[in-house]
PDB file of N, CA and C in Angstrom:
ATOM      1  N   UNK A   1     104.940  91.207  86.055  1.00  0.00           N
ATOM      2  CA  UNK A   1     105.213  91.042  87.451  1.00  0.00           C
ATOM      3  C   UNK A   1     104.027  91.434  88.306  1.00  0.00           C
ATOM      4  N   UNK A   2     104.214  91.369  89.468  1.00  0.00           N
ATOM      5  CA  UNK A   2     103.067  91.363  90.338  1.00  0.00           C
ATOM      6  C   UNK A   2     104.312  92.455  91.845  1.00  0.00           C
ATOM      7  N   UNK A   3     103.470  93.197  92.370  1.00  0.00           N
ATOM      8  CA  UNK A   3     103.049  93.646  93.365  1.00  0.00           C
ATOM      9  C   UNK A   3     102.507  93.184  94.541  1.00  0.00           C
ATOM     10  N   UNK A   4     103.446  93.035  95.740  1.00  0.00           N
ATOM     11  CA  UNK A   4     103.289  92.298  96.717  1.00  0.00           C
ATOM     12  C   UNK A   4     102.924  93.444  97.875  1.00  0.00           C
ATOM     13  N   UNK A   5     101.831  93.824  97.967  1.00  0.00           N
ATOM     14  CA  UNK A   5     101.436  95.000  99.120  1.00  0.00           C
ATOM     15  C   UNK A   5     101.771  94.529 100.643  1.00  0.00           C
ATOM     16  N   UNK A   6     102.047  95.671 100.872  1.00  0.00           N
ATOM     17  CA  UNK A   6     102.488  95.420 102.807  1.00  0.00           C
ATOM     18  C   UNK A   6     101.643  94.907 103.484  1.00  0.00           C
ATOM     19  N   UNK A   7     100.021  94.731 103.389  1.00  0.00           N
ATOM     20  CA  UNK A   7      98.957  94.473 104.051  1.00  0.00           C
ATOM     21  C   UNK A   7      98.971  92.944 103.726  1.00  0.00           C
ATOM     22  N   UNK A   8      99.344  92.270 102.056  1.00  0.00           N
ATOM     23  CA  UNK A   8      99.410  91.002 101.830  1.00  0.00           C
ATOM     24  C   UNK A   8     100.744  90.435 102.994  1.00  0.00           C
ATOM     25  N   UNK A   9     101.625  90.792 102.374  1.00  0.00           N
ATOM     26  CA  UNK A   9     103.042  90.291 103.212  1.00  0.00           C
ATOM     27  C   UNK A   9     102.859  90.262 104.597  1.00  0.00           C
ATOM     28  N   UNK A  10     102.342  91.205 105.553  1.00  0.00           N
ATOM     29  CA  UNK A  10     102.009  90.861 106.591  1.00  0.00           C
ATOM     30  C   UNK A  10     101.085  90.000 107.539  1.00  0.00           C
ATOM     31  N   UNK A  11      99.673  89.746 107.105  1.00  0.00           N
ATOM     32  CA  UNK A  11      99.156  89.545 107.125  1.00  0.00           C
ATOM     33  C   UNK A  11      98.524  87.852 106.384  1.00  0.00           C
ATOM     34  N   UNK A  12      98.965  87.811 105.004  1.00  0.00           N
ATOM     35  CA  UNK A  12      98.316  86.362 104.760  1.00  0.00           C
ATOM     36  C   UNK A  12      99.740  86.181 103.651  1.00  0.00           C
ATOM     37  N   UNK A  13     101.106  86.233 103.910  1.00  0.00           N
ATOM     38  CA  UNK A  13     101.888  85.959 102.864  1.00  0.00           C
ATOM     39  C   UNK A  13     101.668  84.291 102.569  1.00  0.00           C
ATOM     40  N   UNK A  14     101.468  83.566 103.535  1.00  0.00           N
ATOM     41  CA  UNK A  14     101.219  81.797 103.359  1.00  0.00           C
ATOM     42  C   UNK A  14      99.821  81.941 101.861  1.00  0.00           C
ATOM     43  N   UNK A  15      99.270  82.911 101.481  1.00  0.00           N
ATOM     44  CA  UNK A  15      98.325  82.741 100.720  1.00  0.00           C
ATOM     45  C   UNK A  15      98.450  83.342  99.008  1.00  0.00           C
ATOM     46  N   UNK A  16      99.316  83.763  99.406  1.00  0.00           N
ATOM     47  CA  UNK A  16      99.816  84.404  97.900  1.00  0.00           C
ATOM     48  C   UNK A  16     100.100  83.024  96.967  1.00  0.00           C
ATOM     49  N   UNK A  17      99.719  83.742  95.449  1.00  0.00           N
ATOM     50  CA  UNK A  17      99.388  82.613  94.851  1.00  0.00           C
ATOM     51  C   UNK A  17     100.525  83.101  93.559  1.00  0.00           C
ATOM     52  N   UNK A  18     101.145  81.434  93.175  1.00  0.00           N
ATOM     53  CA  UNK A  18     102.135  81.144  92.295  1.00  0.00           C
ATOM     54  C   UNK A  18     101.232  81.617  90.571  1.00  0.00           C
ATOM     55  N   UNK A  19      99.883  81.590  90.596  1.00  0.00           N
ATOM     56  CA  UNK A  19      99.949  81.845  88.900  1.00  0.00           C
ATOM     57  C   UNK A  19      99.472  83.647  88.925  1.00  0.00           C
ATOM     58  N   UNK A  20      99.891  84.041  88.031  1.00  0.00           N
ATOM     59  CA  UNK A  20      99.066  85.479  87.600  1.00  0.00           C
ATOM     60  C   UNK A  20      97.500  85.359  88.127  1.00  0.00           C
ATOM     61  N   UNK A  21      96.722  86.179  88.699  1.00  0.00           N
ATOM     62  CA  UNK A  21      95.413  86.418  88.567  1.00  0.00           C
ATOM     63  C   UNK A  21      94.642  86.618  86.814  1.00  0.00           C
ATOM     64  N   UNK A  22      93.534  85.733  87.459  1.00  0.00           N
ATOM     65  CA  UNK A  22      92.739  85.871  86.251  1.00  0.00           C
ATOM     66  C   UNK A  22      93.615  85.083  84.678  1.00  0.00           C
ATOM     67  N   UNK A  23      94.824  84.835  84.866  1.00  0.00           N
ATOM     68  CA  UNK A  23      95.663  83.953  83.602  1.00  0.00           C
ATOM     69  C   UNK A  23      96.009  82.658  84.400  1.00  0.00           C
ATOM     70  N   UNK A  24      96.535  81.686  83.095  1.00  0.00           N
ATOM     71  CA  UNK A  24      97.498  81.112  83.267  1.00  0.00           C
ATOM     72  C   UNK A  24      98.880  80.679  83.420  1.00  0.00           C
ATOM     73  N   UNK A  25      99.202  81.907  83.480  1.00  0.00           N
ATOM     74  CA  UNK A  25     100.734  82.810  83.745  1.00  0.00           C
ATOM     75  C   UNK A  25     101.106  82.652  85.104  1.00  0.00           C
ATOM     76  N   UNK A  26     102.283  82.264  84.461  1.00  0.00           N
ATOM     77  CA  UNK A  26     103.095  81.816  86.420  1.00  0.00           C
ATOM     78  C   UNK A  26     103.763  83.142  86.483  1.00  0.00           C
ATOM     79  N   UNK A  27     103.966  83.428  88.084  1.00  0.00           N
ATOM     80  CA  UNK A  27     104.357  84.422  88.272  1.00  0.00           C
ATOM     81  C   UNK A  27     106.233  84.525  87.932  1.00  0.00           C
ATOM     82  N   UNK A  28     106.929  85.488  87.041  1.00  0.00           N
ATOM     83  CA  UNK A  28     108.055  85.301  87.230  1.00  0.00           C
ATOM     84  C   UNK A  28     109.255  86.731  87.900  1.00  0.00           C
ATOM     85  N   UNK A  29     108.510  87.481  88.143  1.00  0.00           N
ATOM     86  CA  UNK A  29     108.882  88.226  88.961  1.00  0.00           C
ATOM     87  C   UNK A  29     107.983  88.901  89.919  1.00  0.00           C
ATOM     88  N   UNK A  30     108.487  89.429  91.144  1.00  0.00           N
ATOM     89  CA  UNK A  30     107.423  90.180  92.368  1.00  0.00           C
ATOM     90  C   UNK A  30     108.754  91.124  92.382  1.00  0.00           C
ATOM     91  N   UNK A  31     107.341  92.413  92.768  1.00  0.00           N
ATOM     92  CA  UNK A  31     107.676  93.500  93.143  1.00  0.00           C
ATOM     93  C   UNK A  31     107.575  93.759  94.652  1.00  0.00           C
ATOM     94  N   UNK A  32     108.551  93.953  95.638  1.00  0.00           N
ATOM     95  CA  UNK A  32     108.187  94.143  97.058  1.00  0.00           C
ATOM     96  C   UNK A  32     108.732  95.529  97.744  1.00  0.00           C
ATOM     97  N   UNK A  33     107.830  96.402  97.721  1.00  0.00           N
ATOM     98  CA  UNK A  33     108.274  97.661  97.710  1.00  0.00           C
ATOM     99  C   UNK A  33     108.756  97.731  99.186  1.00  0.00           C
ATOM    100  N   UNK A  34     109.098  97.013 100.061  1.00  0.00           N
ATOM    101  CA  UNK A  34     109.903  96.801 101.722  1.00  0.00           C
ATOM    102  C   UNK A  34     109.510  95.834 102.019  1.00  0.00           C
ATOM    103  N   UNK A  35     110.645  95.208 102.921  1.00  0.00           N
ATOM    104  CA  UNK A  35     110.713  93.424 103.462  1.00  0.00           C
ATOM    105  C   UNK A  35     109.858  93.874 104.635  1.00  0.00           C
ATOM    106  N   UNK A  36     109.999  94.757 105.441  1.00  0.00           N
ATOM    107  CA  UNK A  36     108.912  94.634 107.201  1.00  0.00           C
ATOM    108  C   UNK A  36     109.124  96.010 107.331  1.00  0.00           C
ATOM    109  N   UNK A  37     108.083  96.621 107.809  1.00  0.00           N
ATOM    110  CA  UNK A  37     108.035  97.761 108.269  1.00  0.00           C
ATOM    111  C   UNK A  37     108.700  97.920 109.785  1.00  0.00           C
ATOM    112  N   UNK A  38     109.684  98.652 110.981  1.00  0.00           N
ATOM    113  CA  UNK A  38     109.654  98.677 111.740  1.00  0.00           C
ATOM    114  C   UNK A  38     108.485  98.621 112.923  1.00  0.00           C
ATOM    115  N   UNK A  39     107.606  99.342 112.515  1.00  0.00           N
ATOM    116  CA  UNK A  39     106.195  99.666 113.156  1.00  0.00           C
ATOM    117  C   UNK A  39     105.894  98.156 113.470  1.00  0.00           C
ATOM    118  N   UNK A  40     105.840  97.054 112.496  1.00  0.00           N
ATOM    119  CA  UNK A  40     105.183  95.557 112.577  1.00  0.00           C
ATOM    120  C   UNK A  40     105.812  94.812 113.717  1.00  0.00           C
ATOM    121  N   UNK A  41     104.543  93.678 114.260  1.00  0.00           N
ATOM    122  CA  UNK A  41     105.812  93.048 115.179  1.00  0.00           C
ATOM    123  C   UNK A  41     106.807  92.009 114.416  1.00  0.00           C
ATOM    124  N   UNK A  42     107.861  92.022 115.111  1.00  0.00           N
ATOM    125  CA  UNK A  42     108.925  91.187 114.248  1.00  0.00           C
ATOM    126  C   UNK A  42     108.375  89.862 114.592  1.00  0.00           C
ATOM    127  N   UNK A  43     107.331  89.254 115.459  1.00  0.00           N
ATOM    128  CA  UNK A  43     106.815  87.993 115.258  1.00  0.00           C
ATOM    129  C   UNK A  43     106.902  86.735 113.932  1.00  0.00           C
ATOM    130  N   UNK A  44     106.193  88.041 113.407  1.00  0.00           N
ATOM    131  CA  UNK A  44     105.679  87.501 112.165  1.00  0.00           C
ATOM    132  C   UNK A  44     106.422  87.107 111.000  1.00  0.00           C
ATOM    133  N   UNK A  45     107.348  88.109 111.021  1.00  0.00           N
ATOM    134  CA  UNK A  45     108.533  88.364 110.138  1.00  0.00           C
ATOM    135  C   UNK A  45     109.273  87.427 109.043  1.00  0.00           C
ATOM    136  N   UNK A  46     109.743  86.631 109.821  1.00  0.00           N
ATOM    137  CA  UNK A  46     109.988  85.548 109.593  1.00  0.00           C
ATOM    138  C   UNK A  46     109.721  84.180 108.579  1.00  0.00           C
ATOM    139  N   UNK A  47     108.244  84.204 109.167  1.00  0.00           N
ATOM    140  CA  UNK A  47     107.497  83.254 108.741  1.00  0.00           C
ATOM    141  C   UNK A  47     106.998  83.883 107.514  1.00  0.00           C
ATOM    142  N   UNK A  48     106.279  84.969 107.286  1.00  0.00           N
ATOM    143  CA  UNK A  48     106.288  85.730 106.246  1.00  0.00           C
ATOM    144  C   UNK A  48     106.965  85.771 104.892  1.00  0.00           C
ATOM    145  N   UNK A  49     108.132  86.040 105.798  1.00  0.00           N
ATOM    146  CA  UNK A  49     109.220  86.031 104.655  1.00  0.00           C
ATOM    147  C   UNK A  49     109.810  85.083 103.787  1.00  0.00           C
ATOM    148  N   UNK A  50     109.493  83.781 104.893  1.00  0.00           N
ATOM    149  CA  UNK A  50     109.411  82.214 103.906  1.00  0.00           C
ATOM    150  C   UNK A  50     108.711  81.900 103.231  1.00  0.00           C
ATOM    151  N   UNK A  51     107.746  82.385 103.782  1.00  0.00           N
ATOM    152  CA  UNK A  51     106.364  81.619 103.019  1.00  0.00           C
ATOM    153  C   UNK A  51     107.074  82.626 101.385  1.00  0.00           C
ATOM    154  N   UNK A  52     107.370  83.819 101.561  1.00  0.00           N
ATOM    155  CA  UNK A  52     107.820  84.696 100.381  1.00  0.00           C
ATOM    156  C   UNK A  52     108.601  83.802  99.537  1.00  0.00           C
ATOM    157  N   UNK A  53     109.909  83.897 100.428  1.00  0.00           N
ATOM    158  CA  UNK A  53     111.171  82.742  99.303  1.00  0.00           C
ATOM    159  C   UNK A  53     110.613  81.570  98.978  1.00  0.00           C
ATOM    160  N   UNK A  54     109.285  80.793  99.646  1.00  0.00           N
ATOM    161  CA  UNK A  54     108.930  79.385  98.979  1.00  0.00           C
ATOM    162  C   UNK A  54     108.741  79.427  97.883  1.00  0.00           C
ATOM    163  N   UNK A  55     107.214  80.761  97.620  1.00  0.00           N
ATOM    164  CA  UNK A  55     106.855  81.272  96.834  1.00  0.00           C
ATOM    165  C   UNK A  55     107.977  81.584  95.119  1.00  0.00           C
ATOM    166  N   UNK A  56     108.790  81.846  95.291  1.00  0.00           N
ATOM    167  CA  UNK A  56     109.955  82.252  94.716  1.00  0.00           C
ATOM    168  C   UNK A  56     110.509  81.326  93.822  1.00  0.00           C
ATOM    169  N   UNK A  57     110.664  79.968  94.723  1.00  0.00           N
ATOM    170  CA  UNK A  57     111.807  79.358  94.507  1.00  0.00           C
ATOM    171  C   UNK A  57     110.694  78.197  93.857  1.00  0.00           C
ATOM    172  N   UNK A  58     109.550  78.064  94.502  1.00  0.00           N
ATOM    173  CA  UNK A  58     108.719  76.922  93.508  1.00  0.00           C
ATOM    174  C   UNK A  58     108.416  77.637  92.159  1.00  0.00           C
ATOM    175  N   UNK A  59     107.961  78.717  91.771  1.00  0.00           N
ATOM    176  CA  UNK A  59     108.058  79.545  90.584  1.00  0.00           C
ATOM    177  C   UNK A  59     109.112  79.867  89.886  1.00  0.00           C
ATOM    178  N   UNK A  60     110.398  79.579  90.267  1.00  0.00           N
ATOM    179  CA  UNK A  60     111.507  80.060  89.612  1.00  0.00           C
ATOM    180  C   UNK A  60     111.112  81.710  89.610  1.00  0.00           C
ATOM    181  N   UNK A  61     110.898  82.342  90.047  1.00  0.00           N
ATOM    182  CA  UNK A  61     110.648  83.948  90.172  1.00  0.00           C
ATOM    183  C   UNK A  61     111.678  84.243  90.945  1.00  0.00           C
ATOM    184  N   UNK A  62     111.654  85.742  90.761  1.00  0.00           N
ATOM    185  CA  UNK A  62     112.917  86.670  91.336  1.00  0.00           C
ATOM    186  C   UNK A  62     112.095  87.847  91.252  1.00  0.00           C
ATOM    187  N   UNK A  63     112.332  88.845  92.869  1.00  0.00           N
ATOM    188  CA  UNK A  63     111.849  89.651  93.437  1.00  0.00           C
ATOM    189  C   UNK A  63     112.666  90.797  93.242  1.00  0.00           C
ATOM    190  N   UNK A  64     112.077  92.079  92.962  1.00  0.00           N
ATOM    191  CA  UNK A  64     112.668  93.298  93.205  1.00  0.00           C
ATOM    192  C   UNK A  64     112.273  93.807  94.777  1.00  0.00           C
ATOM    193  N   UNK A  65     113.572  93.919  95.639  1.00  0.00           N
ATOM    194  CA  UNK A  65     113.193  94.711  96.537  1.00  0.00           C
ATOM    195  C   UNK A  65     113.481  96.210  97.013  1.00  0.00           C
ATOM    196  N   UNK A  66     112.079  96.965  97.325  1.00  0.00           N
ATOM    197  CA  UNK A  66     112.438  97.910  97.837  1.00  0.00           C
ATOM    198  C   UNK A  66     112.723  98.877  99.285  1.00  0.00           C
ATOM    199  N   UNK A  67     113.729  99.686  98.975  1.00  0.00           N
ATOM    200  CA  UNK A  67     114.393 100.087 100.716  1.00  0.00           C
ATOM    201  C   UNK A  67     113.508 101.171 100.617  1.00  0.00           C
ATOM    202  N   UNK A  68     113.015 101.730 101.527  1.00  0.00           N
ATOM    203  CA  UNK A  68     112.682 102.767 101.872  1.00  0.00           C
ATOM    204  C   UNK A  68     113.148 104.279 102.672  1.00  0.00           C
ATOM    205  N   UNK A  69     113.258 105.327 101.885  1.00  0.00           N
ATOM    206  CA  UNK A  69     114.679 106.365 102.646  1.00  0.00           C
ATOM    207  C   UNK A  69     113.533 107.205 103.129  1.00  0.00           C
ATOM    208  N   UNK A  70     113.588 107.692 104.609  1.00  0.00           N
ATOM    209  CA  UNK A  70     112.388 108.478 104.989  1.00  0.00           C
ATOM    210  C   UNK A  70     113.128 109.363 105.498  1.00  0.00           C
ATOM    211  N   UNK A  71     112.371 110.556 106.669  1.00  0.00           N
ATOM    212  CA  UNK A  71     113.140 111.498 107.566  1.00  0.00           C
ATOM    213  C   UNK A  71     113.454 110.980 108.606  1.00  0.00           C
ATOM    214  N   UNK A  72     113.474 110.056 109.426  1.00  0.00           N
ATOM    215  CA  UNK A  72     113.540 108.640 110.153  1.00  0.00           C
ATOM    216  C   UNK A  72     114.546 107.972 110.443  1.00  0.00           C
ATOM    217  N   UNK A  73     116.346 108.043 110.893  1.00  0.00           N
ATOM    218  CA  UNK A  73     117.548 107.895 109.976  1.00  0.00           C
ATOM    219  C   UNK A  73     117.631 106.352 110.928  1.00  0.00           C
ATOM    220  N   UNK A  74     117.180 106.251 111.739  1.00  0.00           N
ATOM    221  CA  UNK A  74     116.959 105.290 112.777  1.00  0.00           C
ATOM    222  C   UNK A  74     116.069 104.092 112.061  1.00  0.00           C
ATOM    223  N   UNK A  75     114.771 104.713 111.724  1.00  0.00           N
ATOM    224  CA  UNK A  75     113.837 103.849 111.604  1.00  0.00           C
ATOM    225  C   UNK A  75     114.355 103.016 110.186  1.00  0.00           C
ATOM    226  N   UNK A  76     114.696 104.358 109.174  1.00  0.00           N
ATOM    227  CA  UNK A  76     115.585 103.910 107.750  1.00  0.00           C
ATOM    228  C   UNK A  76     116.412 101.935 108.104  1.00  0.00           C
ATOM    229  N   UNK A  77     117.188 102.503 109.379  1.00  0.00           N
ATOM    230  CA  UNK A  77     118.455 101.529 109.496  1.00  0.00           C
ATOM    231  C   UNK A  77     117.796 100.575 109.645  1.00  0.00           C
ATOM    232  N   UNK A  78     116.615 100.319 110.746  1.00  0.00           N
ATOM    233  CA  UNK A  78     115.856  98.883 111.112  1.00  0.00           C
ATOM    234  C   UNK A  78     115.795  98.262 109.924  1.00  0.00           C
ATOM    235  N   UNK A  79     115.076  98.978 108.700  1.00  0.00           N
ATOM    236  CA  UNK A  79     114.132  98.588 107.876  1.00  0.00           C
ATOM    237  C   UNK A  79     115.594  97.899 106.925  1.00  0.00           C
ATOM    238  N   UNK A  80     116.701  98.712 107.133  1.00  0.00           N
ATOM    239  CA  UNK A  80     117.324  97.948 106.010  1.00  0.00           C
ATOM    240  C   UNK A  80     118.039  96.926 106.472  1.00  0.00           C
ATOM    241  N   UNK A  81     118.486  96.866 107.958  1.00  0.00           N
ATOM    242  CA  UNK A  81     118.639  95.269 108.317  1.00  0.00           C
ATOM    243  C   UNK A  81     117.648  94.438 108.290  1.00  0.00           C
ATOM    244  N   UNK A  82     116.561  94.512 108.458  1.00  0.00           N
ATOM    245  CA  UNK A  82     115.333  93.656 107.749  1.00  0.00           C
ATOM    246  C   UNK A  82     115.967  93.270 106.113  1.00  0.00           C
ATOM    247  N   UNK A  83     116.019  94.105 105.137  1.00  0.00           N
ATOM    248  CA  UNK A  83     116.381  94.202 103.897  1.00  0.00           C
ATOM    249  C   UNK A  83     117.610  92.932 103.696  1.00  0.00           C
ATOM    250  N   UNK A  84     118.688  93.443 104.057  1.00  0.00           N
ATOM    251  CA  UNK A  84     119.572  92.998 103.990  1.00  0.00           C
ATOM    252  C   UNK A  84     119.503  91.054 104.637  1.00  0.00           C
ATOM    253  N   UNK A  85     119.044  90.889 105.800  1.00  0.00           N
ATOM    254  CA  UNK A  85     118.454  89.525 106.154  1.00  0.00           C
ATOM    255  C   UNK A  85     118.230  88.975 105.377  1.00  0.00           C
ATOM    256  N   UNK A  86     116.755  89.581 104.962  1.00  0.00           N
ATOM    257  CA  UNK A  86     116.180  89.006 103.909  1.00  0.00           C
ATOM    258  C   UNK A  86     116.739  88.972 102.385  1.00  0.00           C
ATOM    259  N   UNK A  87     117.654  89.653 101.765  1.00  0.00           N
ATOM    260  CA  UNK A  87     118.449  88.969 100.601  1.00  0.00           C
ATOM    261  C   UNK A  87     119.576  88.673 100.854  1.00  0.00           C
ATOM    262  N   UNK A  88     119.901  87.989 102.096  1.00  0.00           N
ATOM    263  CA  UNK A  88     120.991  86.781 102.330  1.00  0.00           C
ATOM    264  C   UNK A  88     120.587  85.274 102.513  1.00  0.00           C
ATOM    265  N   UNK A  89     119.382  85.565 102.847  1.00  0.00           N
ATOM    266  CA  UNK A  89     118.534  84.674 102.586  1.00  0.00           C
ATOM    267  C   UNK A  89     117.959  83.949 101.581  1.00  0.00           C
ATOM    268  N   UNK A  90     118.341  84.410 100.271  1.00  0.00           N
ATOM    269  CA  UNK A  90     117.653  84.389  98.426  1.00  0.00           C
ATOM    270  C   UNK A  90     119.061  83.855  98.013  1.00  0.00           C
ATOM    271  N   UNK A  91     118.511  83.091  96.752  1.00  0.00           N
ATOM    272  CA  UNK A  91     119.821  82.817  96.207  1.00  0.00           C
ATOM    273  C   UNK A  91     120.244  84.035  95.233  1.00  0.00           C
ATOM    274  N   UNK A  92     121.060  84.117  94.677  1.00  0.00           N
ATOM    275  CA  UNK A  92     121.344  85.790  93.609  1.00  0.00           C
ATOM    276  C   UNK A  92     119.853  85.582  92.525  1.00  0.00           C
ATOM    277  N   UNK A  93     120.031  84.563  92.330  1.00  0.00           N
ATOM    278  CA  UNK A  93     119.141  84.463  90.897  1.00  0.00           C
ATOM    279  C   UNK A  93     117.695  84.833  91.363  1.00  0.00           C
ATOM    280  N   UNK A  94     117.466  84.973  92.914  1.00  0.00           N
ATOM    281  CA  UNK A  94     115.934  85.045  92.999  1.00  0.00           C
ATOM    282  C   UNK A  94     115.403  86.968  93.432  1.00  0.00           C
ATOM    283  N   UNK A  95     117.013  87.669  93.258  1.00  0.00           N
ATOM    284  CA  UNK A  95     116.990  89.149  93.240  1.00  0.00           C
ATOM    285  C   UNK A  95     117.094  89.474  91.863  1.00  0.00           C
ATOM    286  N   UNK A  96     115.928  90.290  91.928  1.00  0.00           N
ATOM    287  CA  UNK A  96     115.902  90.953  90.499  1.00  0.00           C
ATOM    288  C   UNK A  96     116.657  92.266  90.452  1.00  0.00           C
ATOM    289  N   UNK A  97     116.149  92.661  91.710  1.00  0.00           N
ATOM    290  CA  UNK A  97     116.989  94.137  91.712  1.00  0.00           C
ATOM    291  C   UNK A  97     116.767  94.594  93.253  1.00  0.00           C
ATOM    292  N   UNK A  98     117.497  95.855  93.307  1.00  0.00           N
ATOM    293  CA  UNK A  98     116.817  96.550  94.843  1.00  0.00           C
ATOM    294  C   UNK A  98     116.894  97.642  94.049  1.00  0.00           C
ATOM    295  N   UNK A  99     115.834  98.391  94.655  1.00  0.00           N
ATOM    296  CA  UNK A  99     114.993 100.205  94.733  1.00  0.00           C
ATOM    297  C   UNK A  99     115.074 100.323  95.959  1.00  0.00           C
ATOM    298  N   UNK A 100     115.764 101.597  96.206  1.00  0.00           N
ATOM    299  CA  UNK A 100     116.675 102.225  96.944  1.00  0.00           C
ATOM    300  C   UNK A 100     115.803 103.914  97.040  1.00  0.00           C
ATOM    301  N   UNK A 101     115.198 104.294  97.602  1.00  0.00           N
ATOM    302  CA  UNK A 101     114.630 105.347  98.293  1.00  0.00           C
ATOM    303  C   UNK A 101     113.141 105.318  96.773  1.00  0.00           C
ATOM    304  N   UNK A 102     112.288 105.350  97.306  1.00  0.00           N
ATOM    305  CA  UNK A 102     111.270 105.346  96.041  1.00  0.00           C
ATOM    306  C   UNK A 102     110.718 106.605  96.395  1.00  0.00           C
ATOM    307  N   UNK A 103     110.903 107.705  96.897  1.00  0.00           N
ATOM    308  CA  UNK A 103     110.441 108.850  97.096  1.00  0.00           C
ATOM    309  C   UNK A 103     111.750 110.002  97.587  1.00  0.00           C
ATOM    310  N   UNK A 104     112.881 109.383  97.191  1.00  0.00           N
ATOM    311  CA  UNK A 104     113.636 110.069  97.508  1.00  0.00           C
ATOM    312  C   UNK A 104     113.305 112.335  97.397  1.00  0.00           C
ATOM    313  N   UNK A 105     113.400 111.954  96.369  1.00  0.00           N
ATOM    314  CA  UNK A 105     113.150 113.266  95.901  1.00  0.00           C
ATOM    315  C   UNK A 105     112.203 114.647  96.719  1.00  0.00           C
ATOM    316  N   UNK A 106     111.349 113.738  97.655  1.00  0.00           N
ATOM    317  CA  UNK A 106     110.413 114.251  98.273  1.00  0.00           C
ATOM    318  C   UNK A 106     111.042 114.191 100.045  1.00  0.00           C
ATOM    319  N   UNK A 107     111.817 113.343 100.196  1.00  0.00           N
ATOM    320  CA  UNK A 107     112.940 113.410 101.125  1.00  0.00           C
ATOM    321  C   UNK A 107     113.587 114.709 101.534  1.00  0.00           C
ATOM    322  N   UNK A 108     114.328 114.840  99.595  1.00  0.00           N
ATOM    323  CA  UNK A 108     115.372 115.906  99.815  1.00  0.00           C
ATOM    324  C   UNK A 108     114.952 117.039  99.613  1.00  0.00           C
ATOM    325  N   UNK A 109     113.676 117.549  99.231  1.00  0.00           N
ATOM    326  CA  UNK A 109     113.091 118.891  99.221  1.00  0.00           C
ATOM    327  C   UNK A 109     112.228 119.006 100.531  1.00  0.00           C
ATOM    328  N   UNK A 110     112.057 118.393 101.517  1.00  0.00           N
ATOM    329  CA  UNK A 110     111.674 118.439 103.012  1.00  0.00           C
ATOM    330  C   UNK A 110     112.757 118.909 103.746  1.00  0.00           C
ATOM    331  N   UNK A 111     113.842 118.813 103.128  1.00  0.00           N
ATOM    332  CA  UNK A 111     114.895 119.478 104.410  1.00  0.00           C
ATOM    333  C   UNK A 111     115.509 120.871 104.321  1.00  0.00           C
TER     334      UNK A 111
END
């Protein structure tokens, strides 16, 4: 699988590419550790996020997505109606999974 960084997704998701780097390996799963950051403008969002599912659905690939749990309980909620949008948007077969606080642990020893 491949790793879809926040700086790609925002910024040039229309450019992400269907084979593995450096192989001839199609991509069949992405890793997306959050659909949009609150901070981003929701402009973009959108379009982003298609260009994502095109990506997806011409590869037959399926995405793991991840939520992000911060100290933030507000900012948390934005990010997961972003989340949630965006895998109503996928057909089942193109969710691999969701990851659900990836630093939790560091959460719950802050409080």
């Amino acid at each position: 699988g491949l790793t879809v960084d926040v700086e790609s997704l925002q910024f040039c998701a229309d450019q992400l590419q269907p084979i593995w780097p450096n192989s001839i390996s199609s991509l069949r799963v992405l890793r997306l550790p959050q659909v949009w950051k609150s901070s981003w403008s929701s402009d973009g969002r959108s379009t982003a996020l298609a260009h994502l599912q095109t990506l997806l659905d011409e590869t037959d690939a399926s995405v793991l997505v991840g939520v992000p749990i911060t100290c933030d309980g507000a900012d948390d909620a934005v990010i997961w109606q972003y989340t949630q949008a965006f895998l109503s948007e996928l057909s089942p077969s193109r969710v691999a999974g969701l990851a659900i606080g990836e630093e939790v642990d560091v959460v719950a020893s802050s409080e």
